[in-house]
PDB file of N, CA and C in Angstrom:
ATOM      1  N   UNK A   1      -6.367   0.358 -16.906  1.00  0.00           N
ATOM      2  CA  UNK A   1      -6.985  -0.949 -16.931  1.00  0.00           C
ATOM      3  C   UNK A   1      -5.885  -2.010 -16.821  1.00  0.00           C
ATOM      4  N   UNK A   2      -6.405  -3.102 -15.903  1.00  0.00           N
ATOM      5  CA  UNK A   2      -4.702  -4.037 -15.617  1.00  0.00           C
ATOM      6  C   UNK A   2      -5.360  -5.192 -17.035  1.00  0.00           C
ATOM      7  N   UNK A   3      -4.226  -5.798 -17.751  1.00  0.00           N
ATOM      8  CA  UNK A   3      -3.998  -6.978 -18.783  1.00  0.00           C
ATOM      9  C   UNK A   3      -3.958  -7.700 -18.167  1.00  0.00           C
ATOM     10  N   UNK A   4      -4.267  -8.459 -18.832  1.00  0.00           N
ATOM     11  CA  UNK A   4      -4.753 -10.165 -18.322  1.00  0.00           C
ATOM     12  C   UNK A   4      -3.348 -10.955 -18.170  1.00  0.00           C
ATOM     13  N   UNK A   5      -2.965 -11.727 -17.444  1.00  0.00           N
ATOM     14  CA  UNK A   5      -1.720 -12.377 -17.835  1.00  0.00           C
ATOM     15  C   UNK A   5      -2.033 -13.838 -17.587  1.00  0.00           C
ATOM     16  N   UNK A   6      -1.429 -14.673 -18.281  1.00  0.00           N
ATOM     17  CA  UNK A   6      -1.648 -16.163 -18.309  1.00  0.00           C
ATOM     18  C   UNK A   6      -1.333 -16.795 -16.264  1.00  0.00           C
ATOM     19  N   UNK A   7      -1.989 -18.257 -16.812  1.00  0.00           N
ATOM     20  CA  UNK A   7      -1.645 -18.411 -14.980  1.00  0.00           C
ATOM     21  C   UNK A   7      -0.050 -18.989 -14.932  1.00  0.00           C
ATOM     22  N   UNK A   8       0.492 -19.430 -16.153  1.00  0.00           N
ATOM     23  CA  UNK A   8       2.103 -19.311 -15.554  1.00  0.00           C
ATOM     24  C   UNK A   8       2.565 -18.118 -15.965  1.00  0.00           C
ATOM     25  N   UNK A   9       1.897 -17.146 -16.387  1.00  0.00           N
ATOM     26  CA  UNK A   9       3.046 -15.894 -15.552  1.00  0.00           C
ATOM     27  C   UNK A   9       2.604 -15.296 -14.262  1.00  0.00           C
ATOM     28  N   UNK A  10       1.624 -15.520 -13.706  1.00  0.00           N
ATOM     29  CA  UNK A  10       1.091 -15.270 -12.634  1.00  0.00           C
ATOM     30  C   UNK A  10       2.024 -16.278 -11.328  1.00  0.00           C
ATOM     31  N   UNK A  11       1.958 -17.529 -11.941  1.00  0.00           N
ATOM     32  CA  UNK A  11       2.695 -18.026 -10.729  1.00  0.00           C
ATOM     33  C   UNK A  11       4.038 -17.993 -10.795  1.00  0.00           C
ATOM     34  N   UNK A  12       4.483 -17.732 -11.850  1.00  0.00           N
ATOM     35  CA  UNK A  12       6.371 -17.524 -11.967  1.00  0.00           C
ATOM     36  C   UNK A  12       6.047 -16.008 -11.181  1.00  0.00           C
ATOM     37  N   UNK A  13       5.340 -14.891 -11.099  1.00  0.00           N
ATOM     38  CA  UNK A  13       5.139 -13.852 -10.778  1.00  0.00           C
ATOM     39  C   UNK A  13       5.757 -14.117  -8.841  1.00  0.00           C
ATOM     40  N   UNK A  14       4.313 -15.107  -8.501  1.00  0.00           N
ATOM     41  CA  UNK A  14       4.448 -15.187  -7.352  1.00  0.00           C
ATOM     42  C   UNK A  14       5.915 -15.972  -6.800  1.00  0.00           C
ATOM     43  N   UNK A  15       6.099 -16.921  -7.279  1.00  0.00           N
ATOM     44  CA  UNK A  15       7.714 -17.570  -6.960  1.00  0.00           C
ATOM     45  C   UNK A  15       8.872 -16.350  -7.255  1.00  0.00           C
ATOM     46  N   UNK A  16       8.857 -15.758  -7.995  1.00  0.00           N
ATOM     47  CA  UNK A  16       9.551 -14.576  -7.770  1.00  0.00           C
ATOM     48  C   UNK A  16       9.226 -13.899  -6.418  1.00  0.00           C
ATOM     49  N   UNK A  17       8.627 -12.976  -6.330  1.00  0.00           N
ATOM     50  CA  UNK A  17       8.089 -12.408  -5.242  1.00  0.00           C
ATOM     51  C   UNK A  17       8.032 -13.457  -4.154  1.00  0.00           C
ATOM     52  N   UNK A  18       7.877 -14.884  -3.619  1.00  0.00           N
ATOM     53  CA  UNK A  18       8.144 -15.340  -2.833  1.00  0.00           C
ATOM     54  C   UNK A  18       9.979 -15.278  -2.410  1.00  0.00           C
ATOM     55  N   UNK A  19      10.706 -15.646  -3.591  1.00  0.00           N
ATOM     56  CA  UNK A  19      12.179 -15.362  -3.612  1.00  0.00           C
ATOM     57  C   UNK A  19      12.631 -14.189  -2.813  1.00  0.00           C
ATOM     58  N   UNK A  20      12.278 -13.082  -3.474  1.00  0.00           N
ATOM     59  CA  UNK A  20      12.513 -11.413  -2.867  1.00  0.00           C
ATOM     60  C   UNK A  20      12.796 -11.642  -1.404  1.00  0.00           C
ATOM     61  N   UNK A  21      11.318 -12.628  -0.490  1.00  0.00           N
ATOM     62  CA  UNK A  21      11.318 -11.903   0.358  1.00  0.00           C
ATOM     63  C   UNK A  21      11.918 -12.749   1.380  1.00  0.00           C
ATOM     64  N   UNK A  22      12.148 -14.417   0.689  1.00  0.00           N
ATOM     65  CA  UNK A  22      12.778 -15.035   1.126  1.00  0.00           C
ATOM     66  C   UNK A  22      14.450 -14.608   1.459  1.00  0.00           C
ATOM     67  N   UNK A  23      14.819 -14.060   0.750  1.00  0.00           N
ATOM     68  CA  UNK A  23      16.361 -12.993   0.396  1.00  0.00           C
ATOM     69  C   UNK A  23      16.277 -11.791   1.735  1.00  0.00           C
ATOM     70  N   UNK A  24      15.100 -11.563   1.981  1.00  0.00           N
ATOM     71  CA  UNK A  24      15.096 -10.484   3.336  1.00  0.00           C
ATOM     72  C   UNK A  24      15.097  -8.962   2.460  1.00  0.00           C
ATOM     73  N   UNK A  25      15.321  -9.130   1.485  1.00  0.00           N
ATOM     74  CA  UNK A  25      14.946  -7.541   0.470  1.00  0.00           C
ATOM     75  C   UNK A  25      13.462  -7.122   0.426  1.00  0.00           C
ATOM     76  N   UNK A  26      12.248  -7.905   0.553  1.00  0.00           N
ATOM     77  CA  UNK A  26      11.113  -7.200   1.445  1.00  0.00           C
ATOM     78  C   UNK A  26      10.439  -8.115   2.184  1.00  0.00           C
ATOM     79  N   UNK A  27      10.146  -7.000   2.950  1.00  0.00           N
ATOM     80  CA  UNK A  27       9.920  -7.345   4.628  1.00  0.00           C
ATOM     81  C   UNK A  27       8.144  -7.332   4.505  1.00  0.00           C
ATOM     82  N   UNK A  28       7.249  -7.940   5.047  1.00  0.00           N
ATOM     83  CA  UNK A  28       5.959  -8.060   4.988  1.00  0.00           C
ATOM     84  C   UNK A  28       5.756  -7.026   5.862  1.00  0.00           C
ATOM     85  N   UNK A  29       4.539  -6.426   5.723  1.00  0.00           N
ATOM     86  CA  UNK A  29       3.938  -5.892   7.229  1.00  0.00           C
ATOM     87  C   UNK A  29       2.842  -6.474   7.933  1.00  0.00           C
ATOM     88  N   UNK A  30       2.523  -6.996   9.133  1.00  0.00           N
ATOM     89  CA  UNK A  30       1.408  -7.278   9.218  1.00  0.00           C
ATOM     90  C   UNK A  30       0.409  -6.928   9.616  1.00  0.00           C
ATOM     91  N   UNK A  31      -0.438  -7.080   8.903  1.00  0.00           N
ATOM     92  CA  UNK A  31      -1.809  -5.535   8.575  1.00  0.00           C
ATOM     93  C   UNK A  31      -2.362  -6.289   9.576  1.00  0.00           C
ATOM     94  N   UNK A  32      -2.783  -6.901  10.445  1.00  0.00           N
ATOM     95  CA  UNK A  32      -3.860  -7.514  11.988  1.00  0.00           C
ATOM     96  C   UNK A  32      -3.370  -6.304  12.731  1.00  0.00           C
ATOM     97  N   UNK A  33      -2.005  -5.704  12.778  1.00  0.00           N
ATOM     98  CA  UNK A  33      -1.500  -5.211  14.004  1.00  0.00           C
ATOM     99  C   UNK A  33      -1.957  -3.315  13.293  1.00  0.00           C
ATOM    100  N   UNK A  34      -2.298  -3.292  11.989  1.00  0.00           N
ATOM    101  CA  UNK A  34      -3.106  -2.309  11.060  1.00  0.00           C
ATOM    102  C   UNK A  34      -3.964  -1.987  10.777  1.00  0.00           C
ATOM    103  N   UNK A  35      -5.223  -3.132  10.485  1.00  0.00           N
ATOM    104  CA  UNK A  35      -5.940  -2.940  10.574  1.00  0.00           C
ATOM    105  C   UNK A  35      -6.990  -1.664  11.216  1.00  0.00           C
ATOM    106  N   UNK A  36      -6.876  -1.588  12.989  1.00  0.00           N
ATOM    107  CA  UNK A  36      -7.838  -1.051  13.690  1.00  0.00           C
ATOM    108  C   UNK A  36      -7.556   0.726  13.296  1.00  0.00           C
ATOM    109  N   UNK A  37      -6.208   0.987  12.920  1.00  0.00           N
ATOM    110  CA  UNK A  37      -5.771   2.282  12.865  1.00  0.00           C
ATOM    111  C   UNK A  37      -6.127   2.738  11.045  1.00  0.00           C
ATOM    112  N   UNK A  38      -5.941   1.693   9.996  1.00  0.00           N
ATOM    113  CA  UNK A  38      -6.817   1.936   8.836  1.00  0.00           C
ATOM    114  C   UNK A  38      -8.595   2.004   9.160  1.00  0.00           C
ATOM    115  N   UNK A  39      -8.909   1.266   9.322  1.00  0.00           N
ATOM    116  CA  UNK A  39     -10.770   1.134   9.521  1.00  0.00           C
ATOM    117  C   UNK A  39     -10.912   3.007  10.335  1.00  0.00           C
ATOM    118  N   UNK A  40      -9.966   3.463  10.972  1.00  0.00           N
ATOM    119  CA  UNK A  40     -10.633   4.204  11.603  1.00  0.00           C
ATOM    120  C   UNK A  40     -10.135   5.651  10.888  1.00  0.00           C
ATOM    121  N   UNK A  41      -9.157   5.669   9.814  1.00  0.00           N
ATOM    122  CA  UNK A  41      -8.956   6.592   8.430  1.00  0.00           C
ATOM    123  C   UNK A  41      -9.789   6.416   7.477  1.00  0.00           C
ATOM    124  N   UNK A  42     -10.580   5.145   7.630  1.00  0.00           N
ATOM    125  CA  UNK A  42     -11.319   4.614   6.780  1.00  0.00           C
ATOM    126  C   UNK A  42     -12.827   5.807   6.682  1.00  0.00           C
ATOM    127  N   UNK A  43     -13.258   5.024   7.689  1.00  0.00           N
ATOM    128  CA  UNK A  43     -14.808   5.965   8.100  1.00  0.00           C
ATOM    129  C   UNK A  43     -14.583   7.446   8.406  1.00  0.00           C
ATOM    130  N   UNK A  44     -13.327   7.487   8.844  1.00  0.00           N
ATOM    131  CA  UNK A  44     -13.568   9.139   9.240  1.00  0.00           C
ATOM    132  C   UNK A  44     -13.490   9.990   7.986  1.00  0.00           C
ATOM    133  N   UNK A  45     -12.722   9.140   6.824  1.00  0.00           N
ATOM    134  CA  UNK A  45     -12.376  10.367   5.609  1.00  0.00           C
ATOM    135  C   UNK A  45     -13.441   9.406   4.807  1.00  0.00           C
ATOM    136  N   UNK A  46     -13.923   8.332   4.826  1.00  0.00           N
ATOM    137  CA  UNK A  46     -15.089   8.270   4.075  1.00  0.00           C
ATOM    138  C   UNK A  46     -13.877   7.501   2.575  1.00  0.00           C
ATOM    139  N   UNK A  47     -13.263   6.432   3.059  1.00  0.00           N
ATOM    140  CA  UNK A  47     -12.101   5.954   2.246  1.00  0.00           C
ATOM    141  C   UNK A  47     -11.705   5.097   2.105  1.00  0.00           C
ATOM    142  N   UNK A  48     -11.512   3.895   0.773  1.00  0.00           N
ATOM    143  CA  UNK A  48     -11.909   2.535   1.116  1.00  0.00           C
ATOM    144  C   UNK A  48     -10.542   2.253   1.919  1.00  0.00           C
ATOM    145  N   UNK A  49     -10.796   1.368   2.572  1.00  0.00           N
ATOM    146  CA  UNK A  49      -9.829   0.752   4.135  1.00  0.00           C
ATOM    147  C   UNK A  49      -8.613   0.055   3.650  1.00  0.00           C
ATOM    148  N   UNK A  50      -8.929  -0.366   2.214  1.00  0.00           N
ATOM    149  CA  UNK A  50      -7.755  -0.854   1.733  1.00  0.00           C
ATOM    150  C   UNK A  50      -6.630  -0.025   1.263  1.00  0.00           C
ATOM    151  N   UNK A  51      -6.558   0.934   1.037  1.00  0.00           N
ATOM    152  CA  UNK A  51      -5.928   2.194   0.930  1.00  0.00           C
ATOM    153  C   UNK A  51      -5.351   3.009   1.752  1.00  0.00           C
ATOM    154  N   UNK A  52      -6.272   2.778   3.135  1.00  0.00           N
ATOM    155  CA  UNK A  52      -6.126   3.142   4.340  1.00  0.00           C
ATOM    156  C   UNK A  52      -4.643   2.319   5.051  1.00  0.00           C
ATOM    157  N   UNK A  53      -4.929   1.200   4.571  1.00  0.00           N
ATOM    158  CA  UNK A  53      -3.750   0.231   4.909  1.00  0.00           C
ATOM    159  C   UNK A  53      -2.602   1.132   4.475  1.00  0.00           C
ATOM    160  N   UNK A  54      -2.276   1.740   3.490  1.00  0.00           N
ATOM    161  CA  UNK A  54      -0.814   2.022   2.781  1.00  0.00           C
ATOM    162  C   UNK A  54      -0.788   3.290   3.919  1.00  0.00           C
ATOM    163  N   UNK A  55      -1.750   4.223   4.095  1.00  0.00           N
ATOM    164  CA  UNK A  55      -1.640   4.955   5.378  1.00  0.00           C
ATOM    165  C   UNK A  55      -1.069   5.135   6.394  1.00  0.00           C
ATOM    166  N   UNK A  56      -1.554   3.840   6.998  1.00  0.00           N
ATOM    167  CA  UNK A  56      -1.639   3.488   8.724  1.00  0.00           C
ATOM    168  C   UNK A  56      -0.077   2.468   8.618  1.00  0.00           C
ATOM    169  N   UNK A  57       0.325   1.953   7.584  1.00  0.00           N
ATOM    170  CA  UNK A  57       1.903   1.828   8.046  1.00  0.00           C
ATOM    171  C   UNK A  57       3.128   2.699   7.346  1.00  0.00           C
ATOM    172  N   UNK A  58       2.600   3.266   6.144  1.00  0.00           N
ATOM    173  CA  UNK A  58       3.635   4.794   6.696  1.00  0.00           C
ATOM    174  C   UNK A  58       3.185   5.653   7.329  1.00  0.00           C
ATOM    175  N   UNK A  59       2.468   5.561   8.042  1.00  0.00           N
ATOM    176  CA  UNK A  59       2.496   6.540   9.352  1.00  0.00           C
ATOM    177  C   UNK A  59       2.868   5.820  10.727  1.00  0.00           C
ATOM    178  N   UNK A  60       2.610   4.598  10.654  1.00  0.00           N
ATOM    179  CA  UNK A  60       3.138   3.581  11.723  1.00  0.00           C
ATOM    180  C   UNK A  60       5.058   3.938  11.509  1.00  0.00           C
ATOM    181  N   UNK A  61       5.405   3.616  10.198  1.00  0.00           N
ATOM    182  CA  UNK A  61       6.995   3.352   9.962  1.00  0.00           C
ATOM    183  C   UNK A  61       7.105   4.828   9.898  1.00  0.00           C
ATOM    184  N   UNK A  62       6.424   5.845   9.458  1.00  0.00           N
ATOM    185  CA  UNK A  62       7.334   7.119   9.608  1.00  0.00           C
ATOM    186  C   UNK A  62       8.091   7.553   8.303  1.00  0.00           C
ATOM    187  N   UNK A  63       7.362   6.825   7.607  1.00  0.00           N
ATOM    188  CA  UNK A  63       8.133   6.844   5.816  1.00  0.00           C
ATOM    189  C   UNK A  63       6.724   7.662   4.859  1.00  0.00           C
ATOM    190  N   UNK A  64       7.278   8.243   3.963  1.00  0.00           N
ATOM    191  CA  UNK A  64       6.199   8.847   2.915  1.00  0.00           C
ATOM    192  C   UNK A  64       5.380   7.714   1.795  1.00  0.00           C
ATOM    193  N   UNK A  65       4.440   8.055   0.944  1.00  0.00           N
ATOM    194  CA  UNK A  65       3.714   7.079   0.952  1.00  0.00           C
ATOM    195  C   UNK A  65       3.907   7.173  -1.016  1.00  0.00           C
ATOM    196  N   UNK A  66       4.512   6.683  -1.571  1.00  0.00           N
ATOM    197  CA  UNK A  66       4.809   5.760  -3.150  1.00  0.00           C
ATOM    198  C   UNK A  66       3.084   5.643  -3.221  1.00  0.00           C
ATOM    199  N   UNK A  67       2.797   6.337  -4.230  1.00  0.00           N
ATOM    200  CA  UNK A  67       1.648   6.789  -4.843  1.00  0.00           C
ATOM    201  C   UNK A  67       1.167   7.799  -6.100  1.00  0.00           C
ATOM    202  N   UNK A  68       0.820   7.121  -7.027  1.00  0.00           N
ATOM    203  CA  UNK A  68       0.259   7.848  -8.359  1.00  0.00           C
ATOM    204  C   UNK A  68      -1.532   8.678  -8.050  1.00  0.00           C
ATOM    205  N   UNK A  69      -1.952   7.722  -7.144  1.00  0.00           N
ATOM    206  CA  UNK A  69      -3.621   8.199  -6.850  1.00  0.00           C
ATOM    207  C   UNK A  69      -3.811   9.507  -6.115  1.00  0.00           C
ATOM    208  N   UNK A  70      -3.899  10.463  -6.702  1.00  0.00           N
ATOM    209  CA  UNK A  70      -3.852  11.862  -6.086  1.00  0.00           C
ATOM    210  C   UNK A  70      -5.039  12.219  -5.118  1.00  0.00           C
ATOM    211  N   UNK A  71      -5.718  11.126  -5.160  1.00  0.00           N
ATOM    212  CA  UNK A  71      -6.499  11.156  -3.952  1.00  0.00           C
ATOM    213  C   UNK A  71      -5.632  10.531  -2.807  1.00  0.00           C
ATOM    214  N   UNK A  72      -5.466   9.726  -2.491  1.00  0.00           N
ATOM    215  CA  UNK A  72      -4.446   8.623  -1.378  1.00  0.00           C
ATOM    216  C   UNK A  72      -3.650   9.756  -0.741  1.00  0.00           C
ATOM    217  N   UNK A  73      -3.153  10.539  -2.183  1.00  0.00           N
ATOM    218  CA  UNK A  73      -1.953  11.476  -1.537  1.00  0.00           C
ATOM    219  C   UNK A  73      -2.745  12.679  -0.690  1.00  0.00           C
ATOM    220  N   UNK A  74      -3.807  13.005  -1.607  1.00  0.00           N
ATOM    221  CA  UNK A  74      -4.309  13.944  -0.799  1.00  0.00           C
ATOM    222  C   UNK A  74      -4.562  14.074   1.035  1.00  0.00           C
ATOM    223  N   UNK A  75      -5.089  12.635   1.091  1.00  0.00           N
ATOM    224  CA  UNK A  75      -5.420  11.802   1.863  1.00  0.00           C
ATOM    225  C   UNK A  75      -4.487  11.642   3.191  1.00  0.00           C
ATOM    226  N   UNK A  76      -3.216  11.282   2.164  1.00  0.00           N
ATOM    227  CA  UNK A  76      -1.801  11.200   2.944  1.00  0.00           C
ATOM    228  C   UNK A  76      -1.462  12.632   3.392  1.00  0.00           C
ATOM    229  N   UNK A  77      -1.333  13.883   2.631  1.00  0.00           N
ATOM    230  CA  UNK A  77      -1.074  14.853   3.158  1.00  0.00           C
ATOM    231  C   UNK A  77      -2.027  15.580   4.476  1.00  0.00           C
ATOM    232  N   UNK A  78      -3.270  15.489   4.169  1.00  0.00           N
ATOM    233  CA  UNK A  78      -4.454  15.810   5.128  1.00  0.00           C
ATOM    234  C   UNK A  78      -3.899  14.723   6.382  1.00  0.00           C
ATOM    235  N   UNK A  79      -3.376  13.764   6.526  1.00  0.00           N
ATOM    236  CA  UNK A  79      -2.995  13.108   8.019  1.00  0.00           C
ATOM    237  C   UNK A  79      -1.907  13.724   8.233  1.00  0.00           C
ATOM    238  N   UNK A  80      -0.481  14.587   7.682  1.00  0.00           N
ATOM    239  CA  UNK A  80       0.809  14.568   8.273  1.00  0.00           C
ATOM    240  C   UNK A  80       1.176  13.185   7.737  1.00  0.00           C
ATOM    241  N   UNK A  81       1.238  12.672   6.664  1.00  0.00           N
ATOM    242  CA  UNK A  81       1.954  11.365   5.706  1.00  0.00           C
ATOM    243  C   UNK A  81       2.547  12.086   4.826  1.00  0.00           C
ATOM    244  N   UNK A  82       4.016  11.898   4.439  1.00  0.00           N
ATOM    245  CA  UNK A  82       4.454  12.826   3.336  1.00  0.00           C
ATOM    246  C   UNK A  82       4.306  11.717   2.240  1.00  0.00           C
ATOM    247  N   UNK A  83       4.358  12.250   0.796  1.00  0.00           N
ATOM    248  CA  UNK A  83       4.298  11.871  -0.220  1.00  0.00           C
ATOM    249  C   UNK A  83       4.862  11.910  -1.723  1.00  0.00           C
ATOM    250  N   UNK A  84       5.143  10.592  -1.777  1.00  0.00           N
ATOM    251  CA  UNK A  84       6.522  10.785  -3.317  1.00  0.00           C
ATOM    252  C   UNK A  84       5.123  10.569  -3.805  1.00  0.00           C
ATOM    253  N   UNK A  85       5.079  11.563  -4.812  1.00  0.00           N
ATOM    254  CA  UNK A  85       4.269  10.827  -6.173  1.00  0.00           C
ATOM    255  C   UNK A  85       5.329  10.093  -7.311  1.00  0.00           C
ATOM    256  N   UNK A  86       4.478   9.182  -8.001  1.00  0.00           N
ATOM    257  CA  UNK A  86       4.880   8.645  -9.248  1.00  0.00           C
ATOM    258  C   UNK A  86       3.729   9.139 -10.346  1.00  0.00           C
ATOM    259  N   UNK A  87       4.285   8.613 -11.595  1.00  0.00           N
ATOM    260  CA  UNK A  87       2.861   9.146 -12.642  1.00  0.00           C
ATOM    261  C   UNK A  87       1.865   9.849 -11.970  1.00  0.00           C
ATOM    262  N   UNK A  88       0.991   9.591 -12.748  1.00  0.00           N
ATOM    263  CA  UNK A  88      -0.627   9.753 -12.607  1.00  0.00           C
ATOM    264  C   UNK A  88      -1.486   9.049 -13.192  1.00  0.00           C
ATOM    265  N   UNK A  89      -2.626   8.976 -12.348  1.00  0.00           N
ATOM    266  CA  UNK A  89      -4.079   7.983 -12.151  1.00  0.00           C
ATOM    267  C   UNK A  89      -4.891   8.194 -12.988  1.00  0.00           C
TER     268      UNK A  89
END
């Protein structure tokens, strides 16, 4: 279950994370050019599309997929996506 956090730690959250990526230490992806290749992992495995997203660009980039949801991974392994797990879900 996610905790509630006040709205200035939410926006010191985001000005951080704007910083990061301003620094070039992370790089956005842009999911328009993602989209059509998630929606279509989506319906075929019956899987919400937003999830599908983490999919369709490590399989776009060719990188394994940072994931605790042992479904996702499952998910990831059933395409040829390799997979680091972390914890568990």
């Amino acid at each position: 279950m996610a905790a509630d956090i006040s709205a200035a730690s939410a926006l010191d959250g985001l000005a951080t994370l704007i910083a990061i990526i301003g620094s070039g230490a992370i790089t956005l992806a842009d999911d328009e050019l993602l989209i059509e290749r998630a929606l279509q992992l989506s319906l075929y495995h019956r899987h919400p599309v937003a999830d599908c997203l983490y999919l369709a660009l490590a399989e776009r980039s060719s990188v394994p997929i940072v994931t605790a949801d042992r479904d996702l991974a499952k998910l990831a392994i059933a395409n040829g996506i390799r997979v680091t797990p972390v914890g568990s879900d």
